[in-house]
N, C-alpha and C. Protein backbone atom coordinates (compact mmCIF):
# COMPACT_ATOMS: atom_id res chain seq x y z
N UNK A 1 -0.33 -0.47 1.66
CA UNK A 1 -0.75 -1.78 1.23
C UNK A 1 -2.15 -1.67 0.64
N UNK A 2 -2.68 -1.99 -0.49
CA UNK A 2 -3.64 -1.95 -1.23
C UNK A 2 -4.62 -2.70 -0.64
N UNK A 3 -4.51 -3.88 -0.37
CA UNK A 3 -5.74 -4.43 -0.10
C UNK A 3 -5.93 -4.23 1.48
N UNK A 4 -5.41 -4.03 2.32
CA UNK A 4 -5.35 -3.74 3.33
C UNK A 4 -6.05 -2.16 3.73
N UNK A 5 -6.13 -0.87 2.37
CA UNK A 5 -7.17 -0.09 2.25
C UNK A 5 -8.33 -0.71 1.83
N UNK A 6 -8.05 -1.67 0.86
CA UNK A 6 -9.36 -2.04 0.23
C UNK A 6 -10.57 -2.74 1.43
N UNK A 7 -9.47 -3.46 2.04
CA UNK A 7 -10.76 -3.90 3.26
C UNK A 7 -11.05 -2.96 4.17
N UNK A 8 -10.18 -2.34 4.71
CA UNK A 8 -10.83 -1.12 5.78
C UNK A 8 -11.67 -0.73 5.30
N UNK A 9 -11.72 -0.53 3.82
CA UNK A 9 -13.43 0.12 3.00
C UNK A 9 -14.44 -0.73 3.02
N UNK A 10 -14.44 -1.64 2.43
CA UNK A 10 -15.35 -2.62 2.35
C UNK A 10 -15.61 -3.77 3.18
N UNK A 11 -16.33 -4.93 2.93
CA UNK A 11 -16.75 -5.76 3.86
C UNK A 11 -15.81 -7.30 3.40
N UNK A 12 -15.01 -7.91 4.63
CA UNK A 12 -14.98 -9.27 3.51
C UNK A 12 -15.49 -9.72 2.63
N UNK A 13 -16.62 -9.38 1.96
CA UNK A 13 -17.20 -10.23 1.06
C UNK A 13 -16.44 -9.90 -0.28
N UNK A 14 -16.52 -8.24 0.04
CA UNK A 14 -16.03 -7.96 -1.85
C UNK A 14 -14.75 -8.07 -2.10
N UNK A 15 -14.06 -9.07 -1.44
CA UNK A 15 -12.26 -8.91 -1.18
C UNK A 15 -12.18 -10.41 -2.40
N UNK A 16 -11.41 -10.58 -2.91
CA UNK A 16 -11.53 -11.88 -4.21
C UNK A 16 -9.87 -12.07 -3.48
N UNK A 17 -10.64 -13.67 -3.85
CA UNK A 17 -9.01 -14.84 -3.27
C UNK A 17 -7.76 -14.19 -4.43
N UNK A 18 -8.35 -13.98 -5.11
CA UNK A 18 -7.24 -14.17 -6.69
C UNK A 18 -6.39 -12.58 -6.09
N UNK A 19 -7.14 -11.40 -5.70
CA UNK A 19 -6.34 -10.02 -4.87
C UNK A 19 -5.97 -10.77 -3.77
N UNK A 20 -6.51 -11.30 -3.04
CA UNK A 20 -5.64 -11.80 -1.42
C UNK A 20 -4.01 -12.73 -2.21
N UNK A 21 -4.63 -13.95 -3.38
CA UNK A 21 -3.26 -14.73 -3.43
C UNK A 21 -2.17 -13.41 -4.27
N UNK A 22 -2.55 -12.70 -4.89
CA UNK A 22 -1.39 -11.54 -5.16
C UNK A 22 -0.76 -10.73 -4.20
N UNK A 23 -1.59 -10.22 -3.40
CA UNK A 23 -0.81 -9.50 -2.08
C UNK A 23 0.37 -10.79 -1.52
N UNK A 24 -0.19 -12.05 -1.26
CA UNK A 24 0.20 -12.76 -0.40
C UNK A 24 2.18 -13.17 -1.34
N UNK A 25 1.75 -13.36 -2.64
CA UNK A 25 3.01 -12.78 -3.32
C UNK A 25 3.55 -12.10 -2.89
N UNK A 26 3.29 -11.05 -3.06
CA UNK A 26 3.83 -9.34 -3.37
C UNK A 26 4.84 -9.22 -1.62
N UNK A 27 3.77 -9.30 -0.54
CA UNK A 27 4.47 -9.85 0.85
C UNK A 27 5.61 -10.72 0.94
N UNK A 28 5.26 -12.00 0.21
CA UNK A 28 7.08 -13.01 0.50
C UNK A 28 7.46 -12.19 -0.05
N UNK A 29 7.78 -12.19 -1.16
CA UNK A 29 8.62 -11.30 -1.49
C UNK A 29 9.85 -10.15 -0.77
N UNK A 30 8.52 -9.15 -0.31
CA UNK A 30 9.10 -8.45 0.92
C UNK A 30 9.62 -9.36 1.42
N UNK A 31 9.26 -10.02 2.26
CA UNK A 31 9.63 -10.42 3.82
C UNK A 31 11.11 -10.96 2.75
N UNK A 32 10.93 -11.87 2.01
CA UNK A 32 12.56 -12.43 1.59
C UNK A 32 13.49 -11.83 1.24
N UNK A 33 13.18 -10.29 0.57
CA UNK A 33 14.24 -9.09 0.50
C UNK A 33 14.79 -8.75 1.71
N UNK A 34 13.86 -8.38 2.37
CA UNK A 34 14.03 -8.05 4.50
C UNK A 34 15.05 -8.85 5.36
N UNK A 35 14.79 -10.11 4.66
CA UNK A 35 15.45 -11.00 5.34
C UNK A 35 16.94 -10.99 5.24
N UNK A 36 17.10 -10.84 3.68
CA UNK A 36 17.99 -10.47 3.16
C UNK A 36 18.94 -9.40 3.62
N UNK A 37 18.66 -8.48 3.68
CA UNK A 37 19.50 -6.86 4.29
C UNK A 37 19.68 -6.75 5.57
N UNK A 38 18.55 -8.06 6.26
CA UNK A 38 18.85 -7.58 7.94
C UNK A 38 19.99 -8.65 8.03
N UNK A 39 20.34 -9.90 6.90
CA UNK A 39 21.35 -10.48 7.21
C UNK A 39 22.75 -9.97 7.01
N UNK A 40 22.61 -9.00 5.59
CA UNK A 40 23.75 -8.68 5.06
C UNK A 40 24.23 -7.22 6.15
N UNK A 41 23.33 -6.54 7.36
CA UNK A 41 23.55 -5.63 8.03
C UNK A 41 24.62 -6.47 9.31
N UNK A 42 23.68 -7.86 9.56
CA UNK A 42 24.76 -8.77 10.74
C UNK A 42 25.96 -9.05 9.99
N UNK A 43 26.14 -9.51 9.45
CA UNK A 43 27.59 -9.58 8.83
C UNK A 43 28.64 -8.41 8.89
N UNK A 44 28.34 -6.85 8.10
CA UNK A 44 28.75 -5.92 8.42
C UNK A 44 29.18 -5.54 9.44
N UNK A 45 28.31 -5.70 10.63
CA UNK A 45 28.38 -5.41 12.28
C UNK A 45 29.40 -6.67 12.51
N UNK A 46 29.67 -7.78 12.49
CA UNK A 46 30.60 -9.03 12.70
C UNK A 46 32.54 -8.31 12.03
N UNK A 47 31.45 -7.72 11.02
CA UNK A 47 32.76 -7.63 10.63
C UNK A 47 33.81 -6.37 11.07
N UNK A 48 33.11 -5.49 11.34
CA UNK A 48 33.14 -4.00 12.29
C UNK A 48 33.66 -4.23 13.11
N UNK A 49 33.15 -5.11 14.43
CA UNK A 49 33.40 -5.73 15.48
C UNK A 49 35.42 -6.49 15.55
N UNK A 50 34.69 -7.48 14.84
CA UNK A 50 36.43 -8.11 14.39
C UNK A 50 37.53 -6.90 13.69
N UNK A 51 36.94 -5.96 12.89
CA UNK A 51 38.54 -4.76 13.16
C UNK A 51 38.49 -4.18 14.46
N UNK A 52 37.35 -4.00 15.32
CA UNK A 52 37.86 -3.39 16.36
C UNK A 52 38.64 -4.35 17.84
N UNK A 53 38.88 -5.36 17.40
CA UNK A 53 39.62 -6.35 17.88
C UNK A 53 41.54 -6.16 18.25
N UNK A 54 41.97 -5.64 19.27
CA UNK A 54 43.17 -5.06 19.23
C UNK A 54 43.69 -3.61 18.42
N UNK A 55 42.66 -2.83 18.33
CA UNK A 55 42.87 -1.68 17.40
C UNK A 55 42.76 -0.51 18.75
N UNK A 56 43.11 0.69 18.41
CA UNK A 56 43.20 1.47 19.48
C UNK A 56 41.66 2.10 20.01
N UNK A 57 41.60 3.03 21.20
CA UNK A 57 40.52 3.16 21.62
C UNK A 57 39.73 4.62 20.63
N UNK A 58 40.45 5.46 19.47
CA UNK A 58 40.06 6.00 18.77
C UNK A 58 39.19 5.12 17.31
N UNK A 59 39.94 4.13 17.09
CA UNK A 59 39.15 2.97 16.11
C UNK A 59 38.09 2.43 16.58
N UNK A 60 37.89 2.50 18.07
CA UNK A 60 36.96 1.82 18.48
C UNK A 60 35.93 2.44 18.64
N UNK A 61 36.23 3.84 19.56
CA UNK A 61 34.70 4.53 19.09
C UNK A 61 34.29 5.25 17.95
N UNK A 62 35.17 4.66 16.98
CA UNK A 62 34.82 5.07 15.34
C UNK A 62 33.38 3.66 15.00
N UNK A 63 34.60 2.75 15.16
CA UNK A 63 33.69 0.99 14.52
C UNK A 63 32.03 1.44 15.70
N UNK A 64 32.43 1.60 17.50
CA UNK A 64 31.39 1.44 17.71
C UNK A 64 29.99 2.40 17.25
N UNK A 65 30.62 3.45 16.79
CA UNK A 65 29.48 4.60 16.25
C UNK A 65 29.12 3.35 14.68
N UNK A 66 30.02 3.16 13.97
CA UNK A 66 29.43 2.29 12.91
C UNK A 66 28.28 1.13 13.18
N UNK A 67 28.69 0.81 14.35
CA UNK A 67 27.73 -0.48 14.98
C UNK A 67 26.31 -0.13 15.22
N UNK A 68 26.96 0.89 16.32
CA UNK A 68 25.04 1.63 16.28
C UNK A 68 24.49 2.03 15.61
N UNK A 69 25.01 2.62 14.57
CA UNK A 69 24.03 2.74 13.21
C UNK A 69 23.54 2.23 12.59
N UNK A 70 24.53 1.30 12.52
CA UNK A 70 24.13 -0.42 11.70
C UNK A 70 22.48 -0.92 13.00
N UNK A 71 22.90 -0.84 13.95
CA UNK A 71 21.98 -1.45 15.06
C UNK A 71 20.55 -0.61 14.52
N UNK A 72 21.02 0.56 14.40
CA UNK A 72 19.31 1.57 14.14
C UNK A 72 18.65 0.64 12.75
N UNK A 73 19.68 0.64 11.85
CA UNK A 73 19.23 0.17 10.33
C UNK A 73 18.71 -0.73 10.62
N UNK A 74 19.13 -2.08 11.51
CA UNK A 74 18.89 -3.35 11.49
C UNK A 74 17.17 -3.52 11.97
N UNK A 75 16.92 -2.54 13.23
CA UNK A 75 16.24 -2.20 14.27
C UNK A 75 15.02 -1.80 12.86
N UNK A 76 15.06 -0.75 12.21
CA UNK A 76 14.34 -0.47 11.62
C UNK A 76 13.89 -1.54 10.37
N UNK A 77 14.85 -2.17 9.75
CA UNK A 77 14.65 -3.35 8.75
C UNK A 77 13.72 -3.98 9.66
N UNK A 78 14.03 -4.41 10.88
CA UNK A 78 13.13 -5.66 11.56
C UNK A 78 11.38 -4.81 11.98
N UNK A 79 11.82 -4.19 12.62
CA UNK A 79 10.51 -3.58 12.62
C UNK A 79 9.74 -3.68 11.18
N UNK A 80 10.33 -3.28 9.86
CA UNK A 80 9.78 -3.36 8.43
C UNK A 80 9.35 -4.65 8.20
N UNK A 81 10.19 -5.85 8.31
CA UNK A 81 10.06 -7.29 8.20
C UNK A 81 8.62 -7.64 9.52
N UNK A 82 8.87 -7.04 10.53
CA UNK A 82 7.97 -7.61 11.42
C UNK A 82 6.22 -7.32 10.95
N UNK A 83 6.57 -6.10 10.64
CA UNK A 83 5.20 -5.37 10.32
C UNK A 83 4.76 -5.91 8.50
N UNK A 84 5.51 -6.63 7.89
CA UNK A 84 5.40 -7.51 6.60
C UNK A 84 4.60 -8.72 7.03
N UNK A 85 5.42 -9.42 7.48
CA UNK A 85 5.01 -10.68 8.45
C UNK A 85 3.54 -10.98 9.00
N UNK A 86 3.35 -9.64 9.74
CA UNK A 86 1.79 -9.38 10.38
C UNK A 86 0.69 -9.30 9.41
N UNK A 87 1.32 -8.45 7.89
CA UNK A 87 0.47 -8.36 6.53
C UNK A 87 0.50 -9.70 6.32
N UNK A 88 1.57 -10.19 6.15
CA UNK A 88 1.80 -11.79 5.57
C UNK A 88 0.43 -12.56 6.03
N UNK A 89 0.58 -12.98 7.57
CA UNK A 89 -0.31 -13.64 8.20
C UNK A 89 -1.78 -13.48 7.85
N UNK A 90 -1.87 -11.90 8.03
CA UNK A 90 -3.21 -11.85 7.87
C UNK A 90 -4.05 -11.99 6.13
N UNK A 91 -2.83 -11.60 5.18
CA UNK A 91 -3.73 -12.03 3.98
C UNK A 91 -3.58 -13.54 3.99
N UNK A 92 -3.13 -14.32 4.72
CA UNK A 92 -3.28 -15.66 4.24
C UNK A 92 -3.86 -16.27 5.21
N UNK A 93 -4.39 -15.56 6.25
CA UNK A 93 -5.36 -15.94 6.95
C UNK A 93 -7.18 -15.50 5.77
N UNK A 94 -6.65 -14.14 5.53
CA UNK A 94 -7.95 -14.07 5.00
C UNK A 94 -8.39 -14.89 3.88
N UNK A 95 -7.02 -15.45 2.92
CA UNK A 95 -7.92 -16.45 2.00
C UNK A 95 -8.01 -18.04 2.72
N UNK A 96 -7.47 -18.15 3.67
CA UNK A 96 -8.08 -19.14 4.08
C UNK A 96 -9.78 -19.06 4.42
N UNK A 97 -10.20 -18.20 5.22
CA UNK A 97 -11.35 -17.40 5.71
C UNK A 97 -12.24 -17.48 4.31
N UNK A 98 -11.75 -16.67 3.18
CA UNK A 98 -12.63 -16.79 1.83
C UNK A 98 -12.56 -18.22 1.47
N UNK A 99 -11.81 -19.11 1.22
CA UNK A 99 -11.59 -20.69 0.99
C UNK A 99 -12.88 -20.98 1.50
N UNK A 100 -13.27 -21.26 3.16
CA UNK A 100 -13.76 -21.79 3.88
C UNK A 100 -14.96 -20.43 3.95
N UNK A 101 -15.75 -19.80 3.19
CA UNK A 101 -16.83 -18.74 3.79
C UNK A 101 -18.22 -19.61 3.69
N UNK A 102 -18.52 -20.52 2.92
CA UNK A 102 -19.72 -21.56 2.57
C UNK A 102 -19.64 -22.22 4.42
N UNK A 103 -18.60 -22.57 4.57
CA UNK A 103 -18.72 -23.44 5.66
C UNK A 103 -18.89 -22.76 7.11
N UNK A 104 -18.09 -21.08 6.72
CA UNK A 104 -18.13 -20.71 8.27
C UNK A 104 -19.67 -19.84 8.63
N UNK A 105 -20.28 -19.74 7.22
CA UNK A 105 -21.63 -18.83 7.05
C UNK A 105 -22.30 -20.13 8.19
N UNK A 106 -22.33 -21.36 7.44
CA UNK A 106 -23.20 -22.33 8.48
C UNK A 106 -22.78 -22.50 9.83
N UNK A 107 -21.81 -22.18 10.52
CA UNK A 107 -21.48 -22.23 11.77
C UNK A 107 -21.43 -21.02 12.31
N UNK A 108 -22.04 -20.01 11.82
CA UNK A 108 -21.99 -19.10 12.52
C UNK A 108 -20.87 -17.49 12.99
N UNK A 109 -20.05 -18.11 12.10
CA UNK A 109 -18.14 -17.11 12.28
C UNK A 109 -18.42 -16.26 11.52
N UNK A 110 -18.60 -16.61 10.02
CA UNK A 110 -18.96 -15.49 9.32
C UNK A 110 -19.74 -14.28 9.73
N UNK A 111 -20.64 -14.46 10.49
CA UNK A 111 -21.70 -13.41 10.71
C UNK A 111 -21.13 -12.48 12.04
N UNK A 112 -20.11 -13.03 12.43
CA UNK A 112 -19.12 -12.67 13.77
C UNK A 112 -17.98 -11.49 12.75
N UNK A 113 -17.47 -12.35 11.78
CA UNK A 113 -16.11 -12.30 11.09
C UNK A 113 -16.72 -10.32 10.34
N UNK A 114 -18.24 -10.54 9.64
CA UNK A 114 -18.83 -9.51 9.21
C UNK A 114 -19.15 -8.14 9.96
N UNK A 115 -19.13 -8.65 11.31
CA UNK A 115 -20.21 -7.25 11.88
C UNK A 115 -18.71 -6.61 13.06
N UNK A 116 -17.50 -7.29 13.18
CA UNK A 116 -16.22 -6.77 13.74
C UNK A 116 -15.85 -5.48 12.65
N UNK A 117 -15.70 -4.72 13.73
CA UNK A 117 -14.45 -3.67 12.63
C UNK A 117 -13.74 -3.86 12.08
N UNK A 118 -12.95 -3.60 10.64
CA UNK A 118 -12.33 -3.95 9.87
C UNK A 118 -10.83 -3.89 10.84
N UNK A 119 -10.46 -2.89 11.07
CA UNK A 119 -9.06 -2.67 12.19
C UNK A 119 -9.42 -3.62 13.12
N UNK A 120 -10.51 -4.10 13.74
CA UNK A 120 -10.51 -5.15 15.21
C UNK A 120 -9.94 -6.37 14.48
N UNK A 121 -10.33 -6.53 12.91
CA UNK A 121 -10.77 -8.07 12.60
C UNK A 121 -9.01 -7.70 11.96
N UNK A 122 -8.58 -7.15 11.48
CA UNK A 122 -6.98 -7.32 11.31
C UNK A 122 -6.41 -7.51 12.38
N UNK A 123 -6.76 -7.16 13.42
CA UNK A 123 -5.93 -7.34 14.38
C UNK A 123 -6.22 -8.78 15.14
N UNK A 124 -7.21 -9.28 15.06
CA UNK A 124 -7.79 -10.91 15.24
C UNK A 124 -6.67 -11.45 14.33
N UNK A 125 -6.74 -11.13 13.05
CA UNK A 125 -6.35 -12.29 12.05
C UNK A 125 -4.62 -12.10 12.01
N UNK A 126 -4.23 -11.25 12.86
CA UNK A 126 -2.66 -11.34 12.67
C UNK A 126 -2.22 -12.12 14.17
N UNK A 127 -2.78 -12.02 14.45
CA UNK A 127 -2.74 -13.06 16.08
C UNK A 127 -2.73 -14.62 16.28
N UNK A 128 -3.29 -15.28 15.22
CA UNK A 128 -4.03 -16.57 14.38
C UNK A 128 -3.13 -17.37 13.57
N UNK A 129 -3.29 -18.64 13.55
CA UNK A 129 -2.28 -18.78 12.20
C UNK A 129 -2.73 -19.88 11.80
N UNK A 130 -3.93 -19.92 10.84
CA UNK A 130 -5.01 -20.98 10.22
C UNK A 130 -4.35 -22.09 8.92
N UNK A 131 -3.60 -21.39 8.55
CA UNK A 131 -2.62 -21.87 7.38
C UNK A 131 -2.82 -23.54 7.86
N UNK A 132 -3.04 -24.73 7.29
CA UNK A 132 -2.61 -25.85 7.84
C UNK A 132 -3.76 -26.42 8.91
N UNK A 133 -4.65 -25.74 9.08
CA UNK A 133 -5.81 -26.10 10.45
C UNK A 133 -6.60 -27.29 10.05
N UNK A 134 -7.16 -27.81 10.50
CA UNK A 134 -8.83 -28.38 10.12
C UNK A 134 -9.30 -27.52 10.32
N UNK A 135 -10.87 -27.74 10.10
CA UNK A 135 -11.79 -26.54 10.16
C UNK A 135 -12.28 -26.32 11.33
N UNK A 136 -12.25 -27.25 12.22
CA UNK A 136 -13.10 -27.27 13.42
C UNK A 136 -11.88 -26.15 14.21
N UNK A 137 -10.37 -26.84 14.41
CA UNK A 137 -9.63 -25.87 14.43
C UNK A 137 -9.05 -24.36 14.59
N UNK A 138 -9.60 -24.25 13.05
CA UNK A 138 -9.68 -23.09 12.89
C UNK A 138 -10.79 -22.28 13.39
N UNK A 139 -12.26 -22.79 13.31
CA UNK A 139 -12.70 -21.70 14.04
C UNK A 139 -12.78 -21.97 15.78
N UNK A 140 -12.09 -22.73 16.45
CA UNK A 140 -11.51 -22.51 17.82
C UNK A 140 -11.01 -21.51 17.82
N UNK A 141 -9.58 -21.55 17.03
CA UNK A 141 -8.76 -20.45 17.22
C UNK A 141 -9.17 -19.05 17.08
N UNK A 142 -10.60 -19.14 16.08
CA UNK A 142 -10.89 -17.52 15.13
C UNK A 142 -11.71 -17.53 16.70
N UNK A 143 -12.24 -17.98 17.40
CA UNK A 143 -13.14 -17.75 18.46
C UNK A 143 -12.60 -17.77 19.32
N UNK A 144 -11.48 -18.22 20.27
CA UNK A 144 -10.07 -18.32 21.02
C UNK A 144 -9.64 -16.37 20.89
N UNK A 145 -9.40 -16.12 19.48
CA UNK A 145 -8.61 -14.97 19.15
C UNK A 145 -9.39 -13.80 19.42
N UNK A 146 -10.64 -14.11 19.22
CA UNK A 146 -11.52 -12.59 19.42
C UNK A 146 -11.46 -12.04 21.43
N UNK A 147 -11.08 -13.18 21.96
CA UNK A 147 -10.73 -12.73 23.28
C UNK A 147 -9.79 -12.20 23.77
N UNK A 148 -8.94 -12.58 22.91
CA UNK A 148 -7.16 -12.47 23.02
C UNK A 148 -7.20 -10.55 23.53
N UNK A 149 -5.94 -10.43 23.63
CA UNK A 149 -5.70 -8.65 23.94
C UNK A 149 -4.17 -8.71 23.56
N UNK A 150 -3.62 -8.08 23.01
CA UNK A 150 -2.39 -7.40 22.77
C UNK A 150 -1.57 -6.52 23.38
N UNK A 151 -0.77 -7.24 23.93
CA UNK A 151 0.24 -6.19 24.02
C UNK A 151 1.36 -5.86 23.54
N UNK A 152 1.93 -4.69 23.29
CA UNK A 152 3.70 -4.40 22.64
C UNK A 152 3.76 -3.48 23.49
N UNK A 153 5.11 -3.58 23.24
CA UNK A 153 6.02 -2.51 24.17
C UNK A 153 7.57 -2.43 23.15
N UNK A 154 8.20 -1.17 23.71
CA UNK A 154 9.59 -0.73 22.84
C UNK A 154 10.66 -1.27 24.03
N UNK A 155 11.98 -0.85 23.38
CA UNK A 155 13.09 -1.30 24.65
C UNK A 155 13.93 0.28 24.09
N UNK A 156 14.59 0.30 25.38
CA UNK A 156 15.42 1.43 25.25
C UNK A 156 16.98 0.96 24.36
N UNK A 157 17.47 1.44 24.11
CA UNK A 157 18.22 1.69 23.02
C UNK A 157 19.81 1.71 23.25
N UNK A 158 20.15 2.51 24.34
CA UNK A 158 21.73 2.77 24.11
C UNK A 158 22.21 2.54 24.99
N UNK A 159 22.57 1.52 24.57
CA UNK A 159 23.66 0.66 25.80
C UNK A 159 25.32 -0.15 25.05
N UNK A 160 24.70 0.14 23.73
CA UNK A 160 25.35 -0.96 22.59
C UNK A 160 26.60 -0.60 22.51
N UNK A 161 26.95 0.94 22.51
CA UNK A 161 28.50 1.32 22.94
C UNK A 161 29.66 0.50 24.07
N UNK A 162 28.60 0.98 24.95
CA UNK A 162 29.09 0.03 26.09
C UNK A 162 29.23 -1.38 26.15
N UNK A 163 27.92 -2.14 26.09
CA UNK A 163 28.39 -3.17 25.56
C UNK A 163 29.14 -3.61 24.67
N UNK A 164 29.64 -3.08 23.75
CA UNK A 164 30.57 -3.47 22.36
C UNK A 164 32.27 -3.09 23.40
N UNK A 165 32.66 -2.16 24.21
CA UNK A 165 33.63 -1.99 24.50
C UNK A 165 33.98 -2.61 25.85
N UNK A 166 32.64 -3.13 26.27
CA UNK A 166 33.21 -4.30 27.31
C UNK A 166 33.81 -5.75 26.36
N UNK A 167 32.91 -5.81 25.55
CA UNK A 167 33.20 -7.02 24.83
C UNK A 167 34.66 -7.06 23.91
N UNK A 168 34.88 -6.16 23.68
CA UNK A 168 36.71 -5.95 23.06
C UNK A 168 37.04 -5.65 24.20
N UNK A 169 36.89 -5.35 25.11
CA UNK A 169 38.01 -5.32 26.21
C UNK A 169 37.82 -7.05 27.02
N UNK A 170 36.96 -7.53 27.15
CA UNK A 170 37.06 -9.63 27.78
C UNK A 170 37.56 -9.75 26.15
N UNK A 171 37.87 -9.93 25.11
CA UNK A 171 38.49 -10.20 23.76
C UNK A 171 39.76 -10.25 23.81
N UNK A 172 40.36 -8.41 24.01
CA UNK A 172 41.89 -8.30 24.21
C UNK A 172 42.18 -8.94 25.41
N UNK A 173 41.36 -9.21 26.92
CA UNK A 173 42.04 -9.61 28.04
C UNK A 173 42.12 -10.90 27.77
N UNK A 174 41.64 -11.79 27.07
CA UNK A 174 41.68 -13.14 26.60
C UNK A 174 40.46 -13.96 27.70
N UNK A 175 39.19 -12.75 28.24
CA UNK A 175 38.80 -13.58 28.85
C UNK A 175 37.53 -14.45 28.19
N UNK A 176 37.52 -13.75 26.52
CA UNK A 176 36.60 -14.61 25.55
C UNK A 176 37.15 -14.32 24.51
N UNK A 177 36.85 -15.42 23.82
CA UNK A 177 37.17 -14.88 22.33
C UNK A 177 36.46 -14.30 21.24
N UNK A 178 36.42 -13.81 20.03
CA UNK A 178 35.68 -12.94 19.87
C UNK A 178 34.21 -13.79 18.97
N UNK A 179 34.22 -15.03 18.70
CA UNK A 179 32.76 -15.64 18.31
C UNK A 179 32.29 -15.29 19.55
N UNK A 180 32.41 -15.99 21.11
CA UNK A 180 32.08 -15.82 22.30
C UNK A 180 31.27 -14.41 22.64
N UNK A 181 32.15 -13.26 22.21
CA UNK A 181 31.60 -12.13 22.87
C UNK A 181 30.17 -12.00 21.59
N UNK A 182 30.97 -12.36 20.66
CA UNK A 182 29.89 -12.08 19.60
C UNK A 182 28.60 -12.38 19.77
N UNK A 183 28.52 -14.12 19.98
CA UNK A 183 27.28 -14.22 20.29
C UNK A 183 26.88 -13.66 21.25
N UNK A 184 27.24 -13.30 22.46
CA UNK A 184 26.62 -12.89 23.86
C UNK A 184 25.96 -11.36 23.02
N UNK A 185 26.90 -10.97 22.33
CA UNK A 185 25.76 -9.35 22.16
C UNK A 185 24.83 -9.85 21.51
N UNK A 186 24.49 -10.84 19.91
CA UNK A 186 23.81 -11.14 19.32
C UNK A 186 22.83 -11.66 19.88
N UNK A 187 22.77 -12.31 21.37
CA UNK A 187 22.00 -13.12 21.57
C UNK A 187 20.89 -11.92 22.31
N UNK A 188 21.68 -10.89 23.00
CA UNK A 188 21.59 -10.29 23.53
C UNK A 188 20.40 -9.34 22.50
N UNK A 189 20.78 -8.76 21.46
CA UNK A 189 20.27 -7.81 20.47
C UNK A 189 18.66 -8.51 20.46
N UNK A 190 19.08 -9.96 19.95
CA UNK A 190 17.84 -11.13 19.17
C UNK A 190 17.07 -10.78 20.03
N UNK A 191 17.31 -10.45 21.52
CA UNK A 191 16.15 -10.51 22.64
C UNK A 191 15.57 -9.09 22.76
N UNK A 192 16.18 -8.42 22.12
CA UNK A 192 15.68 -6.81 22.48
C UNK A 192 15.46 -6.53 20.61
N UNK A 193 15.59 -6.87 19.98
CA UNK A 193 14.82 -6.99 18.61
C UNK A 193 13.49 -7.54 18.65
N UNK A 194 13.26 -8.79 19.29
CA UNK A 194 12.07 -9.39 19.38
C UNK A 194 10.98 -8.54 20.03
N UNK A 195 11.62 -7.94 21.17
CA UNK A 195 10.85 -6.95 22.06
C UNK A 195 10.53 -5.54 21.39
N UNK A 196 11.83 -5.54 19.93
CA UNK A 196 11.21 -3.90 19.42
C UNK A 196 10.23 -3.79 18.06
């Protein structure tokens, strides 16, 4: 990401709204392609799923090897989209920040916003979400955020076999049907996607 070197080099000041509103382009963008492939990957997997619906147990650990792959792709798209998102936020946090620099120099943020590490202060501004604030607001939150701490964590991974062949087996026993099982893995995934 270009401007995202460009500031690790330099200081907010020499960063121009007109480079922040192009990145901030260039990002939807991404994120709406992303969005795109991680939908057209759920569909695929729906549809995988539904042939392995009454098919034998050699079709099935064919579709379910297809699933988990699909699951890695998806896994990795989201991680791509997530880590877009975080760019997203933060260049449109930062032209908010340039919008408002006359006002935050007199209150004091700026001179906070200047003397943070460039990596500390990305990591402030993806935490934040000024878009829409008042000003008073916003620098709560920019002063709220410098306290904040982060955490992530990964989730382990392979269970999805299993789960996929419990779920065609309550399918064929008629003890769900297959939207039913569907969502339960989906809902299931959404929660361990969010977490990866």
């Amino acid at each position: 990401m270009k401007i995202l070197d460009k500031f690790r080099k330099n200081p907010i000041e020499k960063l121009s709204i007109r480079e922040l509103q192009e990145e901030e382009i260039r990002l939807r963008n991404r994120l709406e392609r992303g969005k795109k492939e991680i939908n057209n990957i759920e569909k695929k997997k729906k549809q995988l799923f539904q042939e392995g619906v009454g098919a034998d147990i050699l079709k099935k650990k064919m579709l379910a090897q297809e699933i988990k792959s699909l699951d890695l792709e998806q896994k990795l798209k989201l991680k791509d989209f997530t880590t877009a998102q975080r760019q997203y936020t933060f260049v449109k946090n930062l032209i908010i920040i340039k919008k408002y620099e006359k006002e935050l120099r007199k209150v004091g943020i700026w001179n906070k916003l200047t003397k943070v590490e460039p990596e500390q202060l990305e990591n402030v501004l993806v935490k934040v979400t000024l878009d829409g604030k008042e000003f008073d607001e916003m620098v709560n939150n920019l002063n709220r955020v410098f306290e904040m701490e982060i955490a992530e964590f990964e989730t382990a991974e392979d269970q999805t076999e299993r789960e996929l062949m419990e779920a065609w087996a309550k399918v064929e026993a008629g003890e769900a049907d297959s939207e039913e099982a569907l969502t339960k893995i989906k809902e299931k995934e959404s929660k361990e996607l969010e977490e990866f």
